[in-house]
PDB file of N, CA and C in Angstrom:
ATOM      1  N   UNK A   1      11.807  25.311 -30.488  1.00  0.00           N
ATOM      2  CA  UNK A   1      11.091  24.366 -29.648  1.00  0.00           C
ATOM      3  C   UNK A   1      11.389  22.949 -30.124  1.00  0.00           C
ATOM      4  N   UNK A   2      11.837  22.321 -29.070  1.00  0.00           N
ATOM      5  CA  UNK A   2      12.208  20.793 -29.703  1.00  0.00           C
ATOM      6  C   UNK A   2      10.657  19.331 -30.297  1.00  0.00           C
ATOM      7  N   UNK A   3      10.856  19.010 -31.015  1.00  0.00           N
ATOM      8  CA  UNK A   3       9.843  18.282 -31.754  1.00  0.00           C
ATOM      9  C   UNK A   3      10.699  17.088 -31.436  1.00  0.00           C
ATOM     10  N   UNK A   4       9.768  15.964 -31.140  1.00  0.00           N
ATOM     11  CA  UNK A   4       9.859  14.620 -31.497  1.00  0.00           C
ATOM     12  C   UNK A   4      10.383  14.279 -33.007  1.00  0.00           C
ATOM     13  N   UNK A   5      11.026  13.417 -33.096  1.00  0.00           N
ATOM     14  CA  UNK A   5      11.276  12.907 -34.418  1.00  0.00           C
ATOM     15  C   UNK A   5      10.580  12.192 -35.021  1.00  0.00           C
ATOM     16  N   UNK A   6      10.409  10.847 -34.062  1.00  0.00           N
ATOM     17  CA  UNK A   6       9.219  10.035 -34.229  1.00  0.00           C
ATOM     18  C   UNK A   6       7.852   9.588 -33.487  1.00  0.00           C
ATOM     19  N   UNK A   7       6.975   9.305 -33.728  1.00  0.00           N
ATOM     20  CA  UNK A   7       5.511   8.616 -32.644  1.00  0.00           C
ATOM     21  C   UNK A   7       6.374   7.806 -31.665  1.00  0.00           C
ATOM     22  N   UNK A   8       5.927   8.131 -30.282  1.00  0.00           N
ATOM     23  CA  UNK A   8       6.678   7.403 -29.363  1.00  0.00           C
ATOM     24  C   UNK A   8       5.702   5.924 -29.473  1.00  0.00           C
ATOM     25  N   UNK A   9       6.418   5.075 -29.546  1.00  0.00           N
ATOM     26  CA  UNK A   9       5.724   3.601 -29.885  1.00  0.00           C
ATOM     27  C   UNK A   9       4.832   3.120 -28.304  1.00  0.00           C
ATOM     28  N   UNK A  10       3.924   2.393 -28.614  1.00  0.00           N
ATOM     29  CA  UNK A  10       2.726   2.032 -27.668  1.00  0.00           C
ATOM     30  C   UNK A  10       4.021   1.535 -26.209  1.00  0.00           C
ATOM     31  N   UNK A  11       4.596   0.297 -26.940  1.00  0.00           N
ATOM     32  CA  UNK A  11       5.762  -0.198 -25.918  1.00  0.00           C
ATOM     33  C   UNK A  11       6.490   0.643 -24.995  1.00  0.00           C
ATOM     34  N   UNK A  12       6.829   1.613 -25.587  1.00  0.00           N
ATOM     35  CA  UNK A  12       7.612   2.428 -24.692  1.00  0.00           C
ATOM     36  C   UNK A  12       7.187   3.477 -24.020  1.00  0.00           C
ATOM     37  N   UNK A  13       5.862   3.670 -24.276  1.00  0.00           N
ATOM     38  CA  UNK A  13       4.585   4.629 -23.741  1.00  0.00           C
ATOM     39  C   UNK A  13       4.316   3.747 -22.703  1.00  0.00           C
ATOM     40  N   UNK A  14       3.986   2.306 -23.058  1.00  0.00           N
ATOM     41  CA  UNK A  14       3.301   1.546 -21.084  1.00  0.00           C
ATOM     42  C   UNK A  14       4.399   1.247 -20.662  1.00  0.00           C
ATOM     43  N   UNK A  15       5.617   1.196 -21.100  1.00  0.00           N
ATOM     44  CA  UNK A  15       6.855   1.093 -20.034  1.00  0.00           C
ATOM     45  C   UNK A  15       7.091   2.532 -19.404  1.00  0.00           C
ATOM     46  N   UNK A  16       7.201   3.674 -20.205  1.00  0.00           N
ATOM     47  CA  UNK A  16       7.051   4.736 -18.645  1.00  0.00           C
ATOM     48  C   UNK A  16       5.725   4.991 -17.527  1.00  0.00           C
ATOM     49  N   UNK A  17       4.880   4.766 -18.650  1.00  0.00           N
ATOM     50  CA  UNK A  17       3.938   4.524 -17.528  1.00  0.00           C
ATOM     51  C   UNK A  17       3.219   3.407 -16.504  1.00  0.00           C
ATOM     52  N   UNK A  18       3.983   2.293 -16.898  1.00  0.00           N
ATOM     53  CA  UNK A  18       3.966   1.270 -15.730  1.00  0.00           C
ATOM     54  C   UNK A  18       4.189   1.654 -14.267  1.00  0.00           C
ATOM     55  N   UNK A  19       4.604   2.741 -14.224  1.00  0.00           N
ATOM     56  CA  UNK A  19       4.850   3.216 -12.353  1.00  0.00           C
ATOM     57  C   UNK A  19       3.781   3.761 -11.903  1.00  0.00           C
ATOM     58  N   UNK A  20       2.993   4.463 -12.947  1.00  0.00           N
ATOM     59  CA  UNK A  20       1.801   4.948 -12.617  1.00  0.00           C
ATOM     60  C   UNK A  20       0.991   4.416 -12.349  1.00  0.00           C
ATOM     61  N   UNK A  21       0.788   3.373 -11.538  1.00  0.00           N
ATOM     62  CA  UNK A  21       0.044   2.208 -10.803  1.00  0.00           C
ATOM     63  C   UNK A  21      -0.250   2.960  -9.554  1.00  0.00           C
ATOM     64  N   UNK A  22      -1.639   3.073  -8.853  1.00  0.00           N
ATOM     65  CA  UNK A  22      -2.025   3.113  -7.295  1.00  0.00           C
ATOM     66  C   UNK A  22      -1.120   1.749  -6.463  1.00  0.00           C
ATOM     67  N   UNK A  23      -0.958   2.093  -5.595  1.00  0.00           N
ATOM     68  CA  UNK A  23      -0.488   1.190  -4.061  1.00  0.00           C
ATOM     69  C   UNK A  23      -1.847   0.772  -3.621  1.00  0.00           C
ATOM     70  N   UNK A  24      -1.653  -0.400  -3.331  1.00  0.00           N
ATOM     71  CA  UNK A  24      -2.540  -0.810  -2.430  1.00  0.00           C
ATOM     72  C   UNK A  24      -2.060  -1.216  -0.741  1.00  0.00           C
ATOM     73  N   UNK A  25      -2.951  -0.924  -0.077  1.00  0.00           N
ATOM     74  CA  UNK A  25      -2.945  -0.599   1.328  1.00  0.00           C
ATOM     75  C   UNK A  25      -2.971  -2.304   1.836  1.00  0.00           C
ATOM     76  N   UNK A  26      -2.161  -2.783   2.763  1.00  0.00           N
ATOM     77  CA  UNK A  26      -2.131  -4.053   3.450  1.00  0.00           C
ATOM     78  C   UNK A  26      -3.066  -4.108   4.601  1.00  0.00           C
ATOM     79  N   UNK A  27      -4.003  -3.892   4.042  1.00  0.00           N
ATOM     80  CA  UNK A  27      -5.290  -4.147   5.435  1.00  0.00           C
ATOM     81  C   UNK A  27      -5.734  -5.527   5.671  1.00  0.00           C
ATOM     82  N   UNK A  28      -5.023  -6.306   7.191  1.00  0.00           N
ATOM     83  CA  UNK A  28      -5.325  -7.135   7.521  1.00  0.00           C
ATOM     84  C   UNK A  28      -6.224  -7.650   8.605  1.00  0.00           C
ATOM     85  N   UNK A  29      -6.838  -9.041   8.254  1.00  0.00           N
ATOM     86  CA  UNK A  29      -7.710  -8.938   9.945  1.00  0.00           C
ATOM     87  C   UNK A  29      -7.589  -9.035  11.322  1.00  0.00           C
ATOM     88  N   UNK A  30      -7.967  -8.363  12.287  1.00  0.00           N
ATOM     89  CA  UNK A  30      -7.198  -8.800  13.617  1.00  0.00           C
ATOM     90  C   UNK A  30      -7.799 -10.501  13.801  1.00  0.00           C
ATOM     91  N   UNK A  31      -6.826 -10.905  14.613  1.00  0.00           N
ATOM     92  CA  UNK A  31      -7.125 -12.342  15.327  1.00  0.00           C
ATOM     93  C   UNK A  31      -8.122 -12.634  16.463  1.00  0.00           C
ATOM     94  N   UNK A  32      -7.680 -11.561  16.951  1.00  0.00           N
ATOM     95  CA  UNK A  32      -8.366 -11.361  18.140  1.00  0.00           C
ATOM     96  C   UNK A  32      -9.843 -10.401  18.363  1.00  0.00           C
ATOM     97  N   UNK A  33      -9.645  -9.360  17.657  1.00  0.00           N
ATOM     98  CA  UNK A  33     -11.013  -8.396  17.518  1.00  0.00           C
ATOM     99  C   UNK A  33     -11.593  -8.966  16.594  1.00  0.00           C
ATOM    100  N   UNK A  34     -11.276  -9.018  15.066  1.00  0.00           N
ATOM    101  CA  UNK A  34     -11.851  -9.430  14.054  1.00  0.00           C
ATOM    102  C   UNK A  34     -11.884  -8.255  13.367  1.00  0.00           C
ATOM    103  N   UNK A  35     -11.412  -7.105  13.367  1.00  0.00           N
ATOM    104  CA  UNK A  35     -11.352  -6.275  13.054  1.00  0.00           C
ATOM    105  C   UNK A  35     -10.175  -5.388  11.983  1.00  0.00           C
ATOM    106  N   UNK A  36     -10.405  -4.891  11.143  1.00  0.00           N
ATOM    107  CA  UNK A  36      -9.199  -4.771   9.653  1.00  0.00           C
ATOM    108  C   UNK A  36      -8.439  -3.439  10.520  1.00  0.00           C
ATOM    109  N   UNK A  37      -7.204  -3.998  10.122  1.00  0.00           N
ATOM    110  CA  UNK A  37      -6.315  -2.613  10.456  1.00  0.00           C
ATOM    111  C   UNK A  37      -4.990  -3.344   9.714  1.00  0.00           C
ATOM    112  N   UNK A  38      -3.918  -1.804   9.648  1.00  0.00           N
ATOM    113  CA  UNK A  38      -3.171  -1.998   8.955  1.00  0.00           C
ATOM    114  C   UNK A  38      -1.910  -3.250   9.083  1.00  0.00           C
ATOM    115  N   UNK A  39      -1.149  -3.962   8.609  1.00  0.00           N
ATOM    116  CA  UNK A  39      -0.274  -4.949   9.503  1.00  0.00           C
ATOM    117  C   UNK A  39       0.753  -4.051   9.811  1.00  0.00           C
ATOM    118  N   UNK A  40       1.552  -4.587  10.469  1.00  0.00           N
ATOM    119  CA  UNK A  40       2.771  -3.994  11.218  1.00  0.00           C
ATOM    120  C   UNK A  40       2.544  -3.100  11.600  1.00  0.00           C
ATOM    121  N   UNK A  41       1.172  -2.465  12.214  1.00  0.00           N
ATOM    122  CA  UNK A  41       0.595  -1.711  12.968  1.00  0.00           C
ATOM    123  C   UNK A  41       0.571  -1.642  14.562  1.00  0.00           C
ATOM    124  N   UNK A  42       0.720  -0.874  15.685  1.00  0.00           N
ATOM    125  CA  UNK A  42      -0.454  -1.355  17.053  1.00  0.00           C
ATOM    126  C   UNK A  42      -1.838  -1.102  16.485  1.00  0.00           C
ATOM    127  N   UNK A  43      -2.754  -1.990  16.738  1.00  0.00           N
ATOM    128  CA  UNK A  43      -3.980  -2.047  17.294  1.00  0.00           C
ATOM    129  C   UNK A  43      -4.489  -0.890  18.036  1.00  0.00           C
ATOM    130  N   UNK A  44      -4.779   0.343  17.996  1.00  0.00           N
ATOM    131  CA  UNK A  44      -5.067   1.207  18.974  1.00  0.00           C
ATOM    132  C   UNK A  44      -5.980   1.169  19.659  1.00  0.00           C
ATOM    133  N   UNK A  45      -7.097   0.484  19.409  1.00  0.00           N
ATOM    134  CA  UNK A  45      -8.680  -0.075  20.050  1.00  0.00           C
ATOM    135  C   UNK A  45      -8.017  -0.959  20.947  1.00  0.00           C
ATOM    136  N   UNK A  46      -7.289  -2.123  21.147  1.00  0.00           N
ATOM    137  CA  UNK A  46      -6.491  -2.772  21.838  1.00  0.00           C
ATOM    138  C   UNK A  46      -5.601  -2.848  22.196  1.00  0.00           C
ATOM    139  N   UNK A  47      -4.724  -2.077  21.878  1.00  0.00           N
ATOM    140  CA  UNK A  47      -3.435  -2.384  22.119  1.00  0.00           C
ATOM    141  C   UNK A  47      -2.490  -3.538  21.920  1.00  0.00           C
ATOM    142  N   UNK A  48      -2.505  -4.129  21.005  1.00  0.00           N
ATOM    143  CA  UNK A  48      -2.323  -5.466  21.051  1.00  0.00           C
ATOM    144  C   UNK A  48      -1.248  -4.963  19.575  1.00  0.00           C
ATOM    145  N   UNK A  49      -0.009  -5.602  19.713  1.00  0.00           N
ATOM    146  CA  UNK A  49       0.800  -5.701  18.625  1.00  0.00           C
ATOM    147  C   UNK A  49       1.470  -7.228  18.510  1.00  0.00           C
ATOM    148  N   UNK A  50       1.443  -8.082  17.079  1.00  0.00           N
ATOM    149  CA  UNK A  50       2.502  -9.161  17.318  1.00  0.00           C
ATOM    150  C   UNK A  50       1.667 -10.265  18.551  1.00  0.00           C
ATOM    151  N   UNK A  51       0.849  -9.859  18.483  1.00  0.00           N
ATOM    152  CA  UNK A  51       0.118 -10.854  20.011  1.00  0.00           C
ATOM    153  C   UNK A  51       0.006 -10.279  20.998  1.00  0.00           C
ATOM    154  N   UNK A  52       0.748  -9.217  21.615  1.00  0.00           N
ATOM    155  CA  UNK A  52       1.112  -9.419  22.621  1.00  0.00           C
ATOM    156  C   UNK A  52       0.476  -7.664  23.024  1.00  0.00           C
ATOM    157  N   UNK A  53       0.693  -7.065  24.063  1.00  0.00           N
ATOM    158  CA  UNK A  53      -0.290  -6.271  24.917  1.00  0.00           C
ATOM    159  C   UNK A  53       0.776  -5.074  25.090  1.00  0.00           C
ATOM    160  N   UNK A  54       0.995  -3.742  23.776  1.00  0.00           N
ATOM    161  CA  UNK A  54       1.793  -2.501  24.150  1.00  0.00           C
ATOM    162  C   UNK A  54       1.553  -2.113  24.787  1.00  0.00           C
ATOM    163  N   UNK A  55       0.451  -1.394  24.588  1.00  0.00           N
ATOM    164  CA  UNK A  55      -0.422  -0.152  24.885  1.00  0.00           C
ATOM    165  C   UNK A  55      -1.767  -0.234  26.155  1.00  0.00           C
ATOM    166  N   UNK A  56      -1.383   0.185  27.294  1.00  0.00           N
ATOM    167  CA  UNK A  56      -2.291   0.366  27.844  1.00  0.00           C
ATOM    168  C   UNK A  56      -3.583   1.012  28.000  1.00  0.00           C
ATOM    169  N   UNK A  57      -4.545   0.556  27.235  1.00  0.00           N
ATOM    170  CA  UNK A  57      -5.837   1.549  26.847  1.00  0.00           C
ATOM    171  C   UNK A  57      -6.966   1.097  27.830  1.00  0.00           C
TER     172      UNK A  57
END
């Protein structure tokens, strides 16, 4: 069974685990509703993408 040689040092312990970070979600406000949804989203309550009117709801 393979053994470490040495204590893996603190440094190189938070450098692999620096990826292990959560994402955070880009929840922005609408302009028009006032309402949070994701960006580069449609609006599905409105239909409204970019300004302008996709979706006929």
């Amino acid at each position: 069974m393979a053994v470490p040689k040495r204590k893996t040092s603190t440094s190189k312990k938070r450098m692999r685990r620096s990826h292990h970070k959560l994402a955070t979600l880009n929840i922005v406000e609408d302009k028009k509703s006032g309402e949070y949804k994701l960006s580069h989203h449609v609006d599905l309550k409105s239909g409204y993408y970019n300004g302008k009117k996709i979706l006929d709801i």
